[in-house]
Protein backbone atom coordinates (compact mmCIF):
# COMPACT_ATOMS: atom_id res chain seq x y z
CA UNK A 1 -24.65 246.60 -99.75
CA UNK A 2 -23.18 247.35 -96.34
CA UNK A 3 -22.86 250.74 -96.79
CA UNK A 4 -26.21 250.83 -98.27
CA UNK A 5 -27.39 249.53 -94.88
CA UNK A 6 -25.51 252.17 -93.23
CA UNK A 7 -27.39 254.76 -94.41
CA UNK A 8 -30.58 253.51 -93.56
CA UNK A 9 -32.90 253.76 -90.26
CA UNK A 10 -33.86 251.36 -88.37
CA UNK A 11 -37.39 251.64 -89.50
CA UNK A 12 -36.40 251.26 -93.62
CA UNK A 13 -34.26 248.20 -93.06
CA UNK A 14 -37.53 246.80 -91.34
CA UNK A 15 -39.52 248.11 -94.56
CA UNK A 16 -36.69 246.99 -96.80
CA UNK A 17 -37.15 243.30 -95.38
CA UNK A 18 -40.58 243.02 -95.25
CA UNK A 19 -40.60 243.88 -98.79
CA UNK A 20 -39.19 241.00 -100.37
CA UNK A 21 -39.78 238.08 -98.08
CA UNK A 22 -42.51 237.12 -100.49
CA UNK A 23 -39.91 236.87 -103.29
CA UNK A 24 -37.16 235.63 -101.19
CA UNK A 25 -39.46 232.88 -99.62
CA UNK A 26 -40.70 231.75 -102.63
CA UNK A 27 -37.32 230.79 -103.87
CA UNK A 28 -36.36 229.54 -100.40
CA UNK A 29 -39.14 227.01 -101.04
CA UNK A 30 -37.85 225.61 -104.25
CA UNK A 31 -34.17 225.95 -104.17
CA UNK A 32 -34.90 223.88 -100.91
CA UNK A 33 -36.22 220.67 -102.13
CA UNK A 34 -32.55 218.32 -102.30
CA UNK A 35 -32.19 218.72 -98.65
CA UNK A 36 -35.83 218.38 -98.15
CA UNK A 37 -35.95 215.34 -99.03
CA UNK A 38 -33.19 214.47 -96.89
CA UNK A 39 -34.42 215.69 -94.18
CA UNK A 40 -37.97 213.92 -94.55
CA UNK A 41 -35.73 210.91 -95.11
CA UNK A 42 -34.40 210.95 -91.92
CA UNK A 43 -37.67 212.05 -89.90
CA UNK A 44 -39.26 208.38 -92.06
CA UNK A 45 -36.68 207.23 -90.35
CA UNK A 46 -36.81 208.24 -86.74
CA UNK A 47 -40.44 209.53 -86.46
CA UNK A 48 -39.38 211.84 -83.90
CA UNK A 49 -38.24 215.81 -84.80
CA UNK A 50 -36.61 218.01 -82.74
CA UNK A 51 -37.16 221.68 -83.29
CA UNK A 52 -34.38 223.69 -81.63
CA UNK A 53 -33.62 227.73 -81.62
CA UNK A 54 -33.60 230.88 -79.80
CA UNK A 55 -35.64 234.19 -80.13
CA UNK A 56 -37.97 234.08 -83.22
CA UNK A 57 -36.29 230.81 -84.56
CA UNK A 58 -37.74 229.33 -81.68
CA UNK A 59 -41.02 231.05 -82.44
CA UNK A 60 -40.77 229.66 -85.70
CA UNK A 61 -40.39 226.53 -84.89
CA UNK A 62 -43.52 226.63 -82.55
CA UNK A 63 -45.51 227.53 -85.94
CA UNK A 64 -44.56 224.70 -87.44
CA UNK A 65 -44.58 222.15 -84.67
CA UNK A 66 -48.57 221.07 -85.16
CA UNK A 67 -47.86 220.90 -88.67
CA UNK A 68 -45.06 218.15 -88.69
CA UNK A 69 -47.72 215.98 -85.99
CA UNK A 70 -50.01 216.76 -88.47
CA UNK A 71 -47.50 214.75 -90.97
CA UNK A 72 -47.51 212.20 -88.08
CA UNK A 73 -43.86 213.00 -86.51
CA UNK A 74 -43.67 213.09 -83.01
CA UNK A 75 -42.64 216.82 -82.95
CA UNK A 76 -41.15 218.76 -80.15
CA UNK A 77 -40.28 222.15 -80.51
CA UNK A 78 -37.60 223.44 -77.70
CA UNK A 79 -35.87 226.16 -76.20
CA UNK A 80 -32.38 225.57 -77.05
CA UNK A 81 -30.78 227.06 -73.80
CA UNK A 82 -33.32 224.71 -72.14
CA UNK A 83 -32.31 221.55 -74.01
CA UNK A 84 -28.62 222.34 -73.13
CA UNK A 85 -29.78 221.61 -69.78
CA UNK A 86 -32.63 219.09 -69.83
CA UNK A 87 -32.20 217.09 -73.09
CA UNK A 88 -34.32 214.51 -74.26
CA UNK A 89 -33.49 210.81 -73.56
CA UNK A 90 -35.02 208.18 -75.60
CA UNK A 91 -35.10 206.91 -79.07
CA UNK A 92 -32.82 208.46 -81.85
CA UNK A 93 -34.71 211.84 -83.35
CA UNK A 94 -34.06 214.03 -86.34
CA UNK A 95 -33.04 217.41 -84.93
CA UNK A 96 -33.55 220.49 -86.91
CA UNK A 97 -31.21 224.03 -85.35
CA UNK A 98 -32.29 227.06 -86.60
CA UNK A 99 -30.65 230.00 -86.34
CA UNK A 100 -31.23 232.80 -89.31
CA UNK A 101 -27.73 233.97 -88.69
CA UNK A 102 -26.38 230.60 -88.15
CA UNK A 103 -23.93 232.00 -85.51
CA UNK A 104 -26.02 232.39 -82.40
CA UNK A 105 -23.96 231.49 -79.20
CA UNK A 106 -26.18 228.08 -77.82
CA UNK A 107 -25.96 226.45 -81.58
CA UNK A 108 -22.36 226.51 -81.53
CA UNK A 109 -22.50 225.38 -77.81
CA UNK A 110 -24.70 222.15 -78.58
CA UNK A 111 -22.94 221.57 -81.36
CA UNK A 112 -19.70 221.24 -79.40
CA UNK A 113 -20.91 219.41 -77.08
CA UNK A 114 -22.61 216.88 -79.07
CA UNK A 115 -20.39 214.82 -81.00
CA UNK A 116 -22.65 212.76 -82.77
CA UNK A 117 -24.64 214.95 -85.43
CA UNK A 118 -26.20 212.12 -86.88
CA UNK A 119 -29.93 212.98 -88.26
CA UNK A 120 -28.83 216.63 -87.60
CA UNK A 121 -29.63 219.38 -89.97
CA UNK A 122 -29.66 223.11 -89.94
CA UNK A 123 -31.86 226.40 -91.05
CA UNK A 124 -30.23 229.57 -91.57
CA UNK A 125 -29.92 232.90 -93.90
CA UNK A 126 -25.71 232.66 -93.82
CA UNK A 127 -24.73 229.94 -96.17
CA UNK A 128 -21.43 230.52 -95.29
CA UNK A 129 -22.04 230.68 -91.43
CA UNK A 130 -20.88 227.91 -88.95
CA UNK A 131 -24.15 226.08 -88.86
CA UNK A 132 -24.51 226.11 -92.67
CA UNK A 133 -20.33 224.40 -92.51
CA UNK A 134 -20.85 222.10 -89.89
CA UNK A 135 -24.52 220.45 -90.96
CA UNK A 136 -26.91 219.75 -93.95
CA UNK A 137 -29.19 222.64 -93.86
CA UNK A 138 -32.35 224.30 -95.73
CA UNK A 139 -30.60 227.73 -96.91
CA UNK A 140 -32.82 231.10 -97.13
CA UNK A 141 -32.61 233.23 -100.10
CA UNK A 142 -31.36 236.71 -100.56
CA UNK A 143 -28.71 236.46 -97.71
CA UNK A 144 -29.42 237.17 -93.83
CA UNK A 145 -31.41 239.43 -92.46
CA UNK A 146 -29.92 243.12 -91.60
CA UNK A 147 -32.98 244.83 -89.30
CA UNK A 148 -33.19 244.22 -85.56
CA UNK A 149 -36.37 242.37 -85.45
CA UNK A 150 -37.05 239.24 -87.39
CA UNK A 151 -39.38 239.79 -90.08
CA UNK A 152 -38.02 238.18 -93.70
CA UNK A 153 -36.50 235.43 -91.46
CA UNK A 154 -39.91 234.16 -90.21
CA UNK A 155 -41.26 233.43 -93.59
CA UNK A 156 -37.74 232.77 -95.09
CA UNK A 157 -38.03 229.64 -92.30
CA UNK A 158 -41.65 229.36 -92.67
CA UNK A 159 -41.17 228.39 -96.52
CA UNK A 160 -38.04 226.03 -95.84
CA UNK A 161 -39.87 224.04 -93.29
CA UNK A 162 -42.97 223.77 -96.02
CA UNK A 163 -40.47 221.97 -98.35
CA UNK A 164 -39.82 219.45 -96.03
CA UNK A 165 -43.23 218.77 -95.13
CA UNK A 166 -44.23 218.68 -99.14
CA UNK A 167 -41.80 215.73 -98.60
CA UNK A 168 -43.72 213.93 -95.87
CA UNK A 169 -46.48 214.34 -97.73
CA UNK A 170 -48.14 217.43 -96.87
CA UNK A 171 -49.24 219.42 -100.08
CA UNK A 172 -48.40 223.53 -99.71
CA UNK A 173 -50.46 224.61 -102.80
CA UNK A 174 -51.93 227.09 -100.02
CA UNK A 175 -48.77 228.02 -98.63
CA UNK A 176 -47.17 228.74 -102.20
CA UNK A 177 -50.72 230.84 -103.28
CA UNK A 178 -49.84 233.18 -99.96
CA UNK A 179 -46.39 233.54 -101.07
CA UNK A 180 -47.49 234.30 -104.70
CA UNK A 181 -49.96 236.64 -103.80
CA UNK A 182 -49.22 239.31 -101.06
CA UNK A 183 -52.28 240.62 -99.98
CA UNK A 184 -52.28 244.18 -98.06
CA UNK A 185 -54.35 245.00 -95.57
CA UNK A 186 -56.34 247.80 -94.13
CA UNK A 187 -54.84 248.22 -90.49
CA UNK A 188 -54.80 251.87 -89.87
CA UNK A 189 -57.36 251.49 -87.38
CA UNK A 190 -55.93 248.49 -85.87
CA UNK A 191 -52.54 250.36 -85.52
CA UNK A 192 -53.75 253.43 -83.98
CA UNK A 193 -55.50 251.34 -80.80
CA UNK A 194 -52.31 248.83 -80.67
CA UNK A 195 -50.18 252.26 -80.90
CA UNK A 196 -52.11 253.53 -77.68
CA UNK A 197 -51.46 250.44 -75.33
CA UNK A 198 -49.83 250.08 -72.30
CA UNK A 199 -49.30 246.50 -72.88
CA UNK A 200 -50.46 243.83 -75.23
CA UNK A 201 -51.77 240.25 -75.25
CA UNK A 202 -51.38 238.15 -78.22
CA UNK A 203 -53.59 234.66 -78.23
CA UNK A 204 -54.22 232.28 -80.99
CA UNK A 205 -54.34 228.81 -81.41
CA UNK A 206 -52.97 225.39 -83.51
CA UNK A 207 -50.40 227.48 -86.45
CA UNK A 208 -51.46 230.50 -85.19
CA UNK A 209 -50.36 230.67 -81.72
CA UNK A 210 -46.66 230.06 -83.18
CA UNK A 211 -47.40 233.29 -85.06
CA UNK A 212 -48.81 235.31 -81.95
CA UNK A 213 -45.92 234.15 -79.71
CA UNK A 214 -44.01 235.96 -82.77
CA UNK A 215 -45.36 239.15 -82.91
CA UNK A 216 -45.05 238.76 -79.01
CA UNK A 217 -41.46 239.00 -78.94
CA UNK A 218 -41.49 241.19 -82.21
CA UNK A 219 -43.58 244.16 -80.48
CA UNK A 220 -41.46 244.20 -77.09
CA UNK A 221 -38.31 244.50 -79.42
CA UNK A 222 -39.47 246.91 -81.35
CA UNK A 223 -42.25 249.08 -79.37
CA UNK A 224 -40.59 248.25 -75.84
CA UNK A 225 -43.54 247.28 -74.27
CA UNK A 226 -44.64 244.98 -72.21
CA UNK A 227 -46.17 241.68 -73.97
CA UNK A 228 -47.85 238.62 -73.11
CA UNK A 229 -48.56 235.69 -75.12
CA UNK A 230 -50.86 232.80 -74.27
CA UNK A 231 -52.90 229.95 -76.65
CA UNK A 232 -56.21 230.77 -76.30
CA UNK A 233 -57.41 228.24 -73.60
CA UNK A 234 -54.90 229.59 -71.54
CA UNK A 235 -55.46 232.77 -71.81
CA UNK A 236 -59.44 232.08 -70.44
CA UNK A 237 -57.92 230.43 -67.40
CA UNK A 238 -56.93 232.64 -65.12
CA UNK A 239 -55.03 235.40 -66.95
CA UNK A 240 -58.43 237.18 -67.95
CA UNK A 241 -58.34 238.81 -64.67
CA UNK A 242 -55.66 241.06 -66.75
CA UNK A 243 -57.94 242.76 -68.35
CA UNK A 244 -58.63 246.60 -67.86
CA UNK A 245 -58.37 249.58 -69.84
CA UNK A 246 -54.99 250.39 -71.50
CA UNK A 247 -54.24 247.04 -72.26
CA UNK A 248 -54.33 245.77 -76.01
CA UNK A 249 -55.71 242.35 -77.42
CA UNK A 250 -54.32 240.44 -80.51
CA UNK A 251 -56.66 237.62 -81.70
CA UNK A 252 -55.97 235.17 -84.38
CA UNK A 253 -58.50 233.10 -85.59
CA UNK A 254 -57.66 230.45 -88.37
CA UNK A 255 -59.86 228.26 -90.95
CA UNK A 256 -60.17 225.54 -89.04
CA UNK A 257 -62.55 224.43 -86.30
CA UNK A 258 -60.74 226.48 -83.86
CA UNK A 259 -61.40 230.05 -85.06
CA UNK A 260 -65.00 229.42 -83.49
CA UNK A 261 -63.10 229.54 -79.95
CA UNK A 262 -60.89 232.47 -80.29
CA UNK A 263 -64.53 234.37 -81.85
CA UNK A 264 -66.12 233.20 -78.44
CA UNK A 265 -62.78 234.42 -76.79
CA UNK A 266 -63.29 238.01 -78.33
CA UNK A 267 -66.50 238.52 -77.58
CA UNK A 268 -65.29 237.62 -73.78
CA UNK A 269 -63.16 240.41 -74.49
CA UNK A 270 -65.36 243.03 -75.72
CA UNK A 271 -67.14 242.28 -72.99
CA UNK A 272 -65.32 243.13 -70.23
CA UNK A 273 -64.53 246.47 -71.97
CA UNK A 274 -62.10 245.62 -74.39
CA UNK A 275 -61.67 246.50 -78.24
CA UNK A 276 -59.78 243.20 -79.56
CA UNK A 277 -57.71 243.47 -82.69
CA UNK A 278 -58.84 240.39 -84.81
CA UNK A 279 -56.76 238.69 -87.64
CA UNK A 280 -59.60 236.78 -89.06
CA UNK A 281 -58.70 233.90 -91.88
CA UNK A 282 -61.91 232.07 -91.62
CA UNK A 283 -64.57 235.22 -92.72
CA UNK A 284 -67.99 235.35 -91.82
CA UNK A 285 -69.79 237.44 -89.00
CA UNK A 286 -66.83 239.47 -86.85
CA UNK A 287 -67.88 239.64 -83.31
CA UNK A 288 -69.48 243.01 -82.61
CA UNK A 289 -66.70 245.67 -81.39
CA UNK A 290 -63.62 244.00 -82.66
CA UNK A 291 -61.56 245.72 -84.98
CA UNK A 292 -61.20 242.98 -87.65
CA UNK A 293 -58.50 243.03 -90.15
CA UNK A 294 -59.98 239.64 -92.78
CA UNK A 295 -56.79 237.64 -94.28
CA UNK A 296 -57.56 235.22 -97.23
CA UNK A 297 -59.65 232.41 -96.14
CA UNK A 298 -56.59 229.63 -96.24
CA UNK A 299 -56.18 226.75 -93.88
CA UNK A 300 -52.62 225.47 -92.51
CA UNK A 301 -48.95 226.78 -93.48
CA UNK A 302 -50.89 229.22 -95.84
CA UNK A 303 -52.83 230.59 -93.36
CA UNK A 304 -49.63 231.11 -90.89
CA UNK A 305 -47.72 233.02 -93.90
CA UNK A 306 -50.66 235.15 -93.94
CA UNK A 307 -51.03 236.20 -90.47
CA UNK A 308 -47.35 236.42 -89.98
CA UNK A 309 -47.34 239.00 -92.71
CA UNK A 310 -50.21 240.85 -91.95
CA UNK A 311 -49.28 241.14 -88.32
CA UNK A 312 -45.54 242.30 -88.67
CA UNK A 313 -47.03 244.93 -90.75
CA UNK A 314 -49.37 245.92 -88.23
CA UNK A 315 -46.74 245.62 -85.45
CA UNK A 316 -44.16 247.77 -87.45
CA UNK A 317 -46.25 250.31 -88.08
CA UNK A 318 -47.53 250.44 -84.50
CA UNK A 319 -43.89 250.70 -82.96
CA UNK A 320 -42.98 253.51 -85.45
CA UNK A 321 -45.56 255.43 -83.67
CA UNK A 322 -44.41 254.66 -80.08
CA UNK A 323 -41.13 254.82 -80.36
CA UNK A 324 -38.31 257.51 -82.05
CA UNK A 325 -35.62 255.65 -84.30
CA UNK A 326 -37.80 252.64 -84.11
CA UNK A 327 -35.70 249.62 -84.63
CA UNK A 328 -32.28 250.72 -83.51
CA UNK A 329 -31.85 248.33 -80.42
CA UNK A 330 -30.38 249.99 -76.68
CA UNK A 331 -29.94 246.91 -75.31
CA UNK A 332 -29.66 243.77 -77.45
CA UNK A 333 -27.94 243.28 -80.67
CA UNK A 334 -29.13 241.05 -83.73
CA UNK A 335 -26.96 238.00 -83.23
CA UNK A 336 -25.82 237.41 -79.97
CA UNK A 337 -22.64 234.88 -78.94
CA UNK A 338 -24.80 233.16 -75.86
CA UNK A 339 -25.53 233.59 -72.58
């Protein structure tokens, strides 16, 4: 298999990812479920989660962070790095680290320098990595990821975290539909404008903004650009002075109540001269002079799955257009030992 990956571009292993996560995450979900329930043991226990990574396990974790309060924990999700230096104080909490590779550098740090691991667990790709030996953890299927940016990984995590939450009580018939049922969309126009930009704004709100703070760091990894994510209220206060010509707009709009405010939000946009990309999972009228890519209409960790997917594609194929050898990193490498 490693030679295998050897031979391929940067751009194929992206391809080669992206084409089973469905598969892999699916199985993730169910080959998940003993340390689920563990896990939603402990947070019945606590009532307080801790969500701790780096890069897109961080991003991750901000997907899933409304979706755990929605179970009624009192979740936090945090910059690991950060929490090294301003922990927490209070009442015991269940603390989930997740780290695809199970190796980065601030796990291992925390981990050493916490000796009580108590309501610990971990969420990783490497069953064999030092995360995966030292804690309890929800283990991905169909080993870690090989390309540069995370793409398998997202929904890999995505579908482990849904297991737990099936524990605490949160059905993921929606979630499980999206994973058994790939949908492909019709971005060509989408990609073409994103391909064009100078720089690009991602906005969404609840699951969603998880998912645009995602394809945030995803796009300046892979298209080197210059990105900027922000939940959609604050993105209307004060940053809309941003706005002139050669900058893009990513807009996700879920089922629920709040897609009505990011449609307001890109009509703002088209309005002061800009041609929004929309990721639309609630349907009906498309604000005039968007270009609107419509997901299937489903609410919560489904929804997320859906966008996540439908965005990395757009994003990949955007990237391969600005840049040669499109994910082969200059600068940063896939798992890195800290700061």
């Amino acid at each position: 298999m490693q030679n295998q990956n050897a031979s391929l571009t940067g751009l194929q292993m992206l391809q080669d990812e992206m084409g089973r996560q469905h598969k892999d995450a699916l199985s993730s979900f169910h080959l998940a479920e003993p340390i689920a329930v563990e896990i939603a043991a402990s947070l019945k226990n606590t009532g307080r989660l801790m969500l701790l990574g780096m890069g897109a396990s961080h991003w991750v974790n901000r997907i899933v962070e409304p979706a755990y309060r929605a179970a009624g924990i009192d979740a936090t999700a945090q910059v690991i790095s950060e929490y090294l230096r301003a922990p927490i104080a209070g009442k015991p909490m269940t603390q989930i680290l997740t780290s695809q590779s199970g190796g980065s550098g601030e796990i291992i740090r925390y981990l050493d320098d916490t000796p009580d691991h108590t309501h610990f667990f971990g969420l990783t790709l490497d069953s064999n990595s030092p995360l995966a030996q030292r804690l309890p953890s929800l283990i991905g299927a169909g080993g870690v990821e090989k390309a540069f940016a995370a793409t398998r990984s997202i929904l890999i995590s995505l579908a482990l975290h849904a297991a737990v939450l099936e524990k605490l009580g949160l059905p993921q018939d929606q979630l499980l539909a999206a994973l058994s049922n790939p949908v492909e969309c019709d971005d060509a126009e989408a990609v073409e404008l994103l391909a064009k930009s100078k720089c690009i704004i991602f906005s969404g709100r609840n699951l969603l903004q998880g998912v645009a703070d995602a394809g945030s760091l995803c796009l300046m990894e892979l298209g080197r650009i210059p990105t900027l994510s922000l939940e959609g209220g604050q993105f209307r206060h004060g940053p809309f002075e941003v706005l002139k010509p050669g900058i893009g707009v990513i807009l996700l709009a879920p089922v629920e109540d709040e897609s009505d405010s990011v449609k307001r939000l890109a009509s703002e946009c088209v309005a002061a001269g800009m041609r929004p990309v929309l990721f639309d999972l609630r349907g009906g009228e498309a604000p005039e002079g968007c270009v609107t890519i419509s997901l299937p209409n489903r609410p919560g960790m489904g929804g997320a799955a859906e966008a996540v997917v439908a965005m990395q594609a757009a994003l990949v194929k955007a990237a391969a257009l600005m840049v040669p050898e499109v994910g082969t990193p200059l600068r940063s490498s896939k798992v890195t030992n800290g700061e």
